[in-house]
C-alpha atoms as a PDB file:
ATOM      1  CA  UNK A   1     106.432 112.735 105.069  1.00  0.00           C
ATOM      2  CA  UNK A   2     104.840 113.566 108.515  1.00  0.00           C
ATOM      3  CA  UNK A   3     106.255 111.333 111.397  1.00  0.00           C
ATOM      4  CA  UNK A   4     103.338 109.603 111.985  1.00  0.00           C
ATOM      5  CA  UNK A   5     103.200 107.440 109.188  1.00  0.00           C
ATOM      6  CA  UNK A   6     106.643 105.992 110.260  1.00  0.00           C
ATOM      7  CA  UNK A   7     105.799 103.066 112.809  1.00  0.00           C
ATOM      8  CA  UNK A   8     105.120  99.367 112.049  1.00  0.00           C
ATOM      9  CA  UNK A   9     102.262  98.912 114.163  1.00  0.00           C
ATOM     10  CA  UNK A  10      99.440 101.293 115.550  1.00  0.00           C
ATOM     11  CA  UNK A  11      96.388 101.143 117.018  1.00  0.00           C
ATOM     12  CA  UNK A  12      92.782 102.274 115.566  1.00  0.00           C
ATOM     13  CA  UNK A  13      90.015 103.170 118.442  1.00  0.00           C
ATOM     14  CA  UNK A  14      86.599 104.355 117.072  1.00  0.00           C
ATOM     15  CA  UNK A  15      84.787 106.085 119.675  1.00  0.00           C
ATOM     16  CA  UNK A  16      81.173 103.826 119.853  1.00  0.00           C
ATOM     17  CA  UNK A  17      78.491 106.167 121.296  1.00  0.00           C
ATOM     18  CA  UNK A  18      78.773 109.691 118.789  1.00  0.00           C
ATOM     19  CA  UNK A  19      77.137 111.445 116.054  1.00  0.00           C
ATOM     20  CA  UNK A  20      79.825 111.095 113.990  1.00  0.00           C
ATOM     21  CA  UNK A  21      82.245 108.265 113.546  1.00  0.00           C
ATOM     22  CA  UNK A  22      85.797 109.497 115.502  1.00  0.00           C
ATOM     23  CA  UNK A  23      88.810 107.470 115.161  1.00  0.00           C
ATOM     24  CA  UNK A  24      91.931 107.820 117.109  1.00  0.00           C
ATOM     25  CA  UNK A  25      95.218 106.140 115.388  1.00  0.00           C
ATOM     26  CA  UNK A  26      97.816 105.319 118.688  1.00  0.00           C
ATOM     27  CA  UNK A  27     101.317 104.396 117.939  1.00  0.00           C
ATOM     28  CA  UNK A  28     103.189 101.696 119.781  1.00  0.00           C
ATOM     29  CA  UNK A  29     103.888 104.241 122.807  1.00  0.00           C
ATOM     30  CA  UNK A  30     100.373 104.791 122.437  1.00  0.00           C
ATOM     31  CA  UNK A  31     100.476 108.162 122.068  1.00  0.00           C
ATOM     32  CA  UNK A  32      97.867 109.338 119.768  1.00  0.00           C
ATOM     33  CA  UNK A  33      99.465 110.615 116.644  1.00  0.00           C
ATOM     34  CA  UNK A  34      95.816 110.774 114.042  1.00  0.00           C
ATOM     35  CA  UNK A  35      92.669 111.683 114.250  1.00  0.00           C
ATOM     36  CA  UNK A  36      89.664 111.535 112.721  1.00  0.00           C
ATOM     37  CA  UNK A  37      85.896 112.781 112.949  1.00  0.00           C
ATOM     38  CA  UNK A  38      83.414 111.581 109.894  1.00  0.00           C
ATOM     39  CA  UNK A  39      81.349 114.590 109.199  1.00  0.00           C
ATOM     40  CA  UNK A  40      77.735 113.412 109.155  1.00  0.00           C
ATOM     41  CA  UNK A  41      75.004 113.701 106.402  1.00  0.00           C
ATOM     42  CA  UNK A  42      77.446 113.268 103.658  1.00  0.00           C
ATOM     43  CA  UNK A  43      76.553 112.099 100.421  1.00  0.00           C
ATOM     44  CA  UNK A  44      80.018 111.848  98.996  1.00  0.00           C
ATOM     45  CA  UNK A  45      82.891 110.449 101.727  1.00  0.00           C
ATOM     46  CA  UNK A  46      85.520 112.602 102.791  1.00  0.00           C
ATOM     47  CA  UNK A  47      87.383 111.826 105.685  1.00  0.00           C
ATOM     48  CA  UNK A  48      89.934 113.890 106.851  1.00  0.00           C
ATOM     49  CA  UNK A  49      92.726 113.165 109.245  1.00  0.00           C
ATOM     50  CA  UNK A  50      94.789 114.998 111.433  1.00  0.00           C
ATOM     51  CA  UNK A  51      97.815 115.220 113.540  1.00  0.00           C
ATOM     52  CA  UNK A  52      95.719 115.795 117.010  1.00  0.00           C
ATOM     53  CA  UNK A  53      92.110 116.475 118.365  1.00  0.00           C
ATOM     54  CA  UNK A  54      92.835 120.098 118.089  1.00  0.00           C
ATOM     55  CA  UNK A  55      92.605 119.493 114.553  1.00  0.00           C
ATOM     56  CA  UNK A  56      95.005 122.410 113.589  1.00  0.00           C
ATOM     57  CA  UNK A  57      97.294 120.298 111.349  1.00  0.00           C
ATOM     58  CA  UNK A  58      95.437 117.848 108.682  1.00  0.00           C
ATOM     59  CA  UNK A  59      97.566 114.992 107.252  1.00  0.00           C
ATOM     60  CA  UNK A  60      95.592 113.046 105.057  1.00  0.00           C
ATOM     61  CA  UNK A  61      92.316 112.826 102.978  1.00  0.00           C
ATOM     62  CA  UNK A  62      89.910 109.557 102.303  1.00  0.00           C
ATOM     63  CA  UNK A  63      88.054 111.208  99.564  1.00  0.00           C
ATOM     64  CA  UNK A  64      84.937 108.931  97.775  1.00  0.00           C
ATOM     65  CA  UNK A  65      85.166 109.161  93.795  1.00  0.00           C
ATOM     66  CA  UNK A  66      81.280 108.676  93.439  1.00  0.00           C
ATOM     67  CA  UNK A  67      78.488 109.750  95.823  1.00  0.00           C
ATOM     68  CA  UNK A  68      77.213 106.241  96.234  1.00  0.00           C
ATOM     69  CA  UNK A  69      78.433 102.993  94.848  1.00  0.00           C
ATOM     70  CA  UNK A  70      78.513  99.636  95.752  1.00  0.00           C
ATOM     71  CA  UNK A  71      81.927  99.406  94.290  1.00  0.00           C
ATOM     72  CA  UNK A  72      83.900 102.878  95.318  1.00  0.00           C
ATOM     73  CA  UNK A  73      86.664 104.077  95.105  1.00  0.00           C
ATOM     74  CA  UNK A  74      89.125 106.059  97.608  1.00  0.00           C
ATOM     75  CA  UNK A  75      91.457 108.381  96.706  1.00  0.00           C
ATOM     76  CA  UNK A  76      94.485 108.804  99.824  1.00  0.00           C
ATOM     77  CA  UNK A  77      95.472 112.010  98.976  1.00  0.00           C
ATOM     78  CA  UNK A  78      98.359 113.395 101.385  1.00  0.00           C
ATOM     79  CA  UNK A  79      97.041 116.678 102.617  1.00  0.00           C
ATOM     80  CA  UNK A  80     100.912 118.957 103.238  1.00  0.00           C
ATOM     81  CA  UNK A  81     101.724 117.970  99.150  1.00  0.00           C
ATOM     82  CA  UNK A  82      98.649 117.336  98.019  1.00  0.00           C
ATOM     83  CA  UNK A  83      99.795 114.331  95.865  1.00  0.00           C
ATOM     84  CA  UNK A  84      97.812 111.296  95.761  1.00  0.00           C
ATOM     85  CA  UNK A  85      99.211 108.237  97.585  1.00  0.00           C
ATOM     86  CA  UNK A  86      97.244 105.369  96.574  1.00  0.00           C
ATOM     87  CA  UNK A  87      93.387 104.551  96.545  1.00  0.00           C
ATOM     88  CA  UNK A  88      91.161 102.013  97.915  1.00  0.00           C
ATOM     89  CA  UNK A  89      88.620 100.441  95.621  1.00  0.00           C
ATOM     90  CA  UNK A  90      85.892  98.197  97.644  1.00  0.00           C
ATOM     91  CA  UNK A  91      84.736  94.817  94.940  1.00  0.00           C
ATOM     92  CA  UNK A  92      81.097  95.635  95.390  1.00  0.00           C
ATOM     93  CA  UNK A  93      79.714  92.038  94.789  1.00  0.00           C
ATOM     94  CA  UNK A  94      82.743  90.265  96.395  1.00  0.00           C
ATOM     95  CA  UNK A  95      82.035  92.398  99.504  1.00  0.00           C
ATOM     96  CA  UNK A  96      79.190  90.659  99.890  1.00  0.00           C
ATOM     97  CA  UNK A  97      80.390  87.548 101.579  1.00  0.00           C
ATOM     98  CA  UNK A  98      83.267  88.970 102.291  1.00  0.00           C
ATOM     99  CA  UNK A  99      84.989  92.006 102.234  1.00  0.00           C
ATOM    100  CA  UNK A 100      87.911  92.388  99.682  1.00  0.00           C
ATOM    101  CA  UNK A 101      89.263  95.529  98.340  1.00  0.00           C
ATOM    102  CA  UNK A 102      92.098  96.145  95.931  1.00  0.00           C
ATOM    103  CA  UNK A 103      94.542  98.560  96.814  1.00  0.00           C
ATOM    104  CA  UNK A 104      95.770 100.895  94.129  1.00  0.00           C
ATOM    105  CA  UNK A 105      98.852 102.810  93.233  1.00  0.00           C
ATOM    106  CA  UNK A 106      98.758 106.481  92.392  1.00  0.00           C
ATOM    107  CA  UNK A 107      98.255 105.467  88.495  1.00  0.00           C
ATOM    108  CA  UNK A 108      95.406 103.268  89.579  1.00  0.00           C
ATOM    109  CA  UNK A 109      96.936 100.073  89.050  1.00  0.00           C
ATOM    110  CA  UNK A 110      95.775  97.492  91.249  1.00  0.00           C
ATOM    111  CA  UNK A 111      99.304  96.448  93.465  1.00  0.00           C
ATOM    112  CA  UNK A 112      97.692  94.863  96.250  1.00  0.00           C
ATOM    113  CA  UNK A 113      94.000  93.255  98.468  1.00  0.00           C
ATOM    114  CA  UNK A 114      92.429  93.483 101.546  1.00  0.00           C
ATOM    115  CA  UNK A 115      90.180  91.273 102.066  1.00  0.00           C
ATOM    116  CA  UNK A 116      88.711  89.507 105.184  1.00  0.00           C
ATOM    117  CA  UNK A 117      90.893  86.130 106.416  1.00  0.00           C
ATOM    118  CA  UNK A 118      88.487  83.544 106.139  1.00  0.00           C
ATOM    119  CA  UNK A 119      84.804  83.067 103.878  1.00  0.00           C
ATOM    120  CA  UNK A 120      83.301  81.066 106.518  1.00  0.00           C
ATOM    121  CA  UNK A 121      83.912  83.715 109.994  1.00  0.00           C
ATOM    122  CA  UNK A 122      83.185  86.358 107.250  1.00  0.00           C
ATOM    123  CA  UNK A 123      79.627  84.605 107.213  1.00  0.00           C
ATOM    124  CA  UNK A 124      79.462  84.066 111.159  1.00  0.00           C
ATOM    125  CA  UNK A 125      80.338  88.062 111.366  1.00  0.00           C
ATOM    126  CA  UNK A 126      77.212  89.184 109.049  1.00  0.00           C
ATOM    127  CA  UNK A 127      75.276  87.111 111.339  1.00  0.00           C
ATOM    128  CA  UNK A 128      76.841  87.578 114.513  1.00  0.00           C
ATOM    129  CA  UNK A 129      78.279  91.488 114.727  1.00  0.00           C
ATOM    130  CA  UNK A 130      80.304  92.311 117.201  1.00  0.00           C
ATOM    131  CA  UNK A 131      80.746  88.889 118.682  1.00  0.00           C
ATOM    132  CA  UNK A 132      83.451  87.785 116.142  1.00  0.00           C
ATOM    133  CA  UNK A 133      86.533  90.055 116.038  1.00  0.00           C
ATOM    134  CA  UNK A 134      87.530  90.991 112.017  1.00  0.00           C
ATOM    135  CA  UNK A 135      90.453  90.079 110.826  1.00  0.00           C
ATOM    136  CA  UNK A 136      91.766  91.323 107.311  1.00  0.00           C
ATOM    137  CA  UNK A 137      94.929  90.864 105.493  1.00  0.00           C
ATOM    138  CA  UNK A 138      97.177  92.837 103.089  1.00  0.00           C
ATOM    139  CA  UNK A 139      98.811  91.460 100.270  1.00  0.00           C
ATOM    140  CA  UNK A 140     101.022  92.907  97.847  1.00  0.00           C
ATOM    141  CA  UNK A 141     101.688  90.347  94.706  1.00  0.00           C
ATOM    142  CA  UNK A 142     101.960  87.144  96.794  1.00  0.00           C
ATOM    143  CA  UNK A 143     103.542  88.664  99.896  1.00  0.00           C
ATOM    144  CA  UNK A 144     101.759  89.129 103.190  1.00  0.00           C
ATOM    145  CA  UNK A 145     102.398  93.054 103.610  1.00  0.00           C
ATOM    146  CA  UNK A 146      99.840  93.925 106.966  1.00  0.00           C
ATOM    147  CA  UNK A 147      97.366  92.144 109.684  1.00  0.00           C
ATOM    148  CA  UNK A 148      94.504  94.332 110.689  1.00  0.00           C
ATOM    149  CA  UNK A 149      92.414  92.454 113.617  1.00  0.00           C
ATOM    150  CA  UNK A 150      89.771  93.538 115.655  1.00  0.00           C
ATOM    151  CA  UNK A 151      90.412  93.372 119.401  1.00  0.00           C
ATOM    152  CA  UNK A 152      87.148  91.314 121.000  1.00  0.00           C
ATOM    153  CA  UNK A 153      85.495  94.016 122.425  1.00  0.00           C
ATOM    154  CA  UNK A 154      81.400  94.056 122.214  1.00  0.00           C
ATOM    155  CA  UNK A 155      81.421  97.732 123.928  1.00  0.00           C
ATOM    156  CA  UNK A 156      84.623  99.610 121.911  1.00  0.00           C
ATOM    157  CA  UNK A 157      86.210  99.107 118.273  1.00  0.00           C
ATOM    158  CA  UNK A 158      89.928  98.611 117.944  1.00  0.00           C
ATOM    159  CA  UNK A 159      91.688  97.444 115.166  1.00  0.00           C
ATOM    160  CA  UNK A 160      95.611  96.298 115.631  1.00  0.00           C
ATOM    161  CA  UNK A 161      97.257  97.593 111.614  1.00  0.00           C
ATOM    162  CA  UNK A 162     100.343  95.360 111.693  1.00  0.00           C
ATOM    163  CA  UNK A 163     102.592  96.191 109.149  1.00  0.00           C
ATOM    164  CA  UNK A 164     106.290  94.828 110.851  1.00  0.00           C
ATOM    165  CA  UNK A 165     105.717  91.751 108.110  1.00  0.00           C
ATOM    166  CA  UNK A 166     106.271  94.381 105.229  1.00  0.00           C
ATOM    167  CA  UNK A 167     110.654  94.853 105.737  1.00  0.00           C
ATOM    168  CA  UNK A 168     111.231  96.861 102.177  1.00  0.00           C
ATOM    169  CA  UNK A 169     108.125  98.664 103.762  1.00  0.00           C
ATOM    170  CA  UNK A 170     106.259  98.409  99.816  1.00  0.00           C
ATOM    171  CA  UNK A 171     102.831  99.324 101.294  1.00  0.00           C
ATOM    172  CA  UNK A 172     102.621 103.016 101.829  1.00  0.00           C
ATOM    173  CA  UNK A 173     101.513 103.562 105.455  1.00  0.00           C
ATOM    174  CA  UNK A 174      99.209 106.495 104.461  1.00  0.00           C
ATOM    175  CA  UNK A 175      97.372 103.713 102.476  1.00  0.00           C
ATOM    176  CA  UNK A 176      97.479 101.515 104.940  1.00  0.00           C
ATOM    177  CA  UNK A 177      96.094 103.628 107.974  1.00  0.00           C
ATOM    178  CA  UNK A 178      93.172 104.959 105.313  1.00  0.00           C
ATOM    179  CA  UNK A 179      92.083 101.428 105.097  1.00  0.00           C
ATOM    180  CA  UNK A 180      91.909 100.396 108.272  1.00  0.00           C
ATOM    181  CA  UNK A 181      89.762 104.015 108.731  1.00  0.00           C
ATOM    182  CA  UNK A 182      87.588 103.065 106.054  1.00  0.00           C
ATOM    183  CA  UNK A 183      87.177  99.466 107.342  1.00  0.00           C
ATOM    184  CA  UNK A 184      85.958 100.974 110.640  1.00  0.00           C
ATOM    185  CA  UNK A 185      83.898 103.727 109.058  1.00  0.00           C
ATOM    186  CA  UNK A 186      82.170 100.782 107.521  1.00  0.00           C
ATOM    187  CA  UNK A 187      81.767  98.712 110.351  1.00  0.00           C
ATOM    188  CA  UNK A 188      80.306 101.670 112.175  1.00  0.00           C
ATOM    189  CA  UNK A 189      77.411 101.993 109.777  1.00  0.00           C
ATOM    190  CA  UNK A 190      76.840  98.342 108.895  1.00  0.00           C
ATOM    191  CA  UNK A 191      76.652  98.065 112.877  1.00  0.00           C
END
């Protein structure tokens, strides 16, 4: 598995003022070890991440099931094997208020959520963006597996991924660093 997925903790920076959403994954030496660039106009996501900006070397692949759905699905697929890791699946209606996810193991058996700490700053957020940081958890079963919070920043989105609560390290990091792209990927176009 490529090195970068071995840390506990990283940090997510989406680049606010381009075209396309780019996302820059730092590890705790904040060195950059991902990136990202959204292509735009696409009807069907597919994100793909790399080892550097030079984007020589891609890791990983965020890849929509559907073209459009309120309730999609993303496959993690781990670009040097080409084996799926895990997938994301967003609970359309649920989201509304919000956000939860399930997270998925590579048979598509639901193992885990993310899903935003608390109903009533979810509410504040919808009506406030930007001004309330998001905060999400990660469970796995009944055990508290990652923290991904939003750095208060109104001019530039970061996102902490805390995974250092997850010892037998259960939560595949691939998965875990897709979802906090997606989550930003999100928040870019909701914002």
């Amino acid at each position: 598995m490529n090195p970068a997925f071995q840390y506990n903790q990283y940090l997510l920076k989406r680049q606010v003022f381009a075209l396309a959403g780019k996302f820059r994954v730092y590890n705790p030496n904040e060195q950059l070890v991902l990136f990202s660039e959204q292509k735009m106009f696409k009807l069907r996501e597919d994100i793909r991440v790399y080892s550097d900006e030079s984007k020589t070397q891609e890791v990983l692949m965020i890849k929509a099931r559907q073209i459009i759905d309120f309730s999609a699905a993303y496959d993690v697929i781990d670009s040097a094997t080409g084996q799926k890791a895990g997938a994301l699946r967003r609970r359309g209606l649920a989201s509304i208020l919000r956000d939860e996810w399930e997270i998925l193991d590579v048979g598509d058996n639901v193992i885990g959520k993310l899903f935003e700490d608390s109903m009533g700053l979810a509410l504040v957020r919808r009506f406030l963006s930007g001004l309330v940081p998001q905060n999400y958890d990660i469970t796995l079963g009944t055990n508290r597996a990652a923290d991904l919070k939003q750095n208060f920043n109104p001019f530039a989105y970061q996102l902490n991924l805390d995974f250092s609560m997850d010892v037998n390290r259960l939560l595949d990091r691939r998965v875990g660093i897709a979802a906090g792209i997606l989550l930003a990927a999100v928040e870019g176009r909701q914002s």
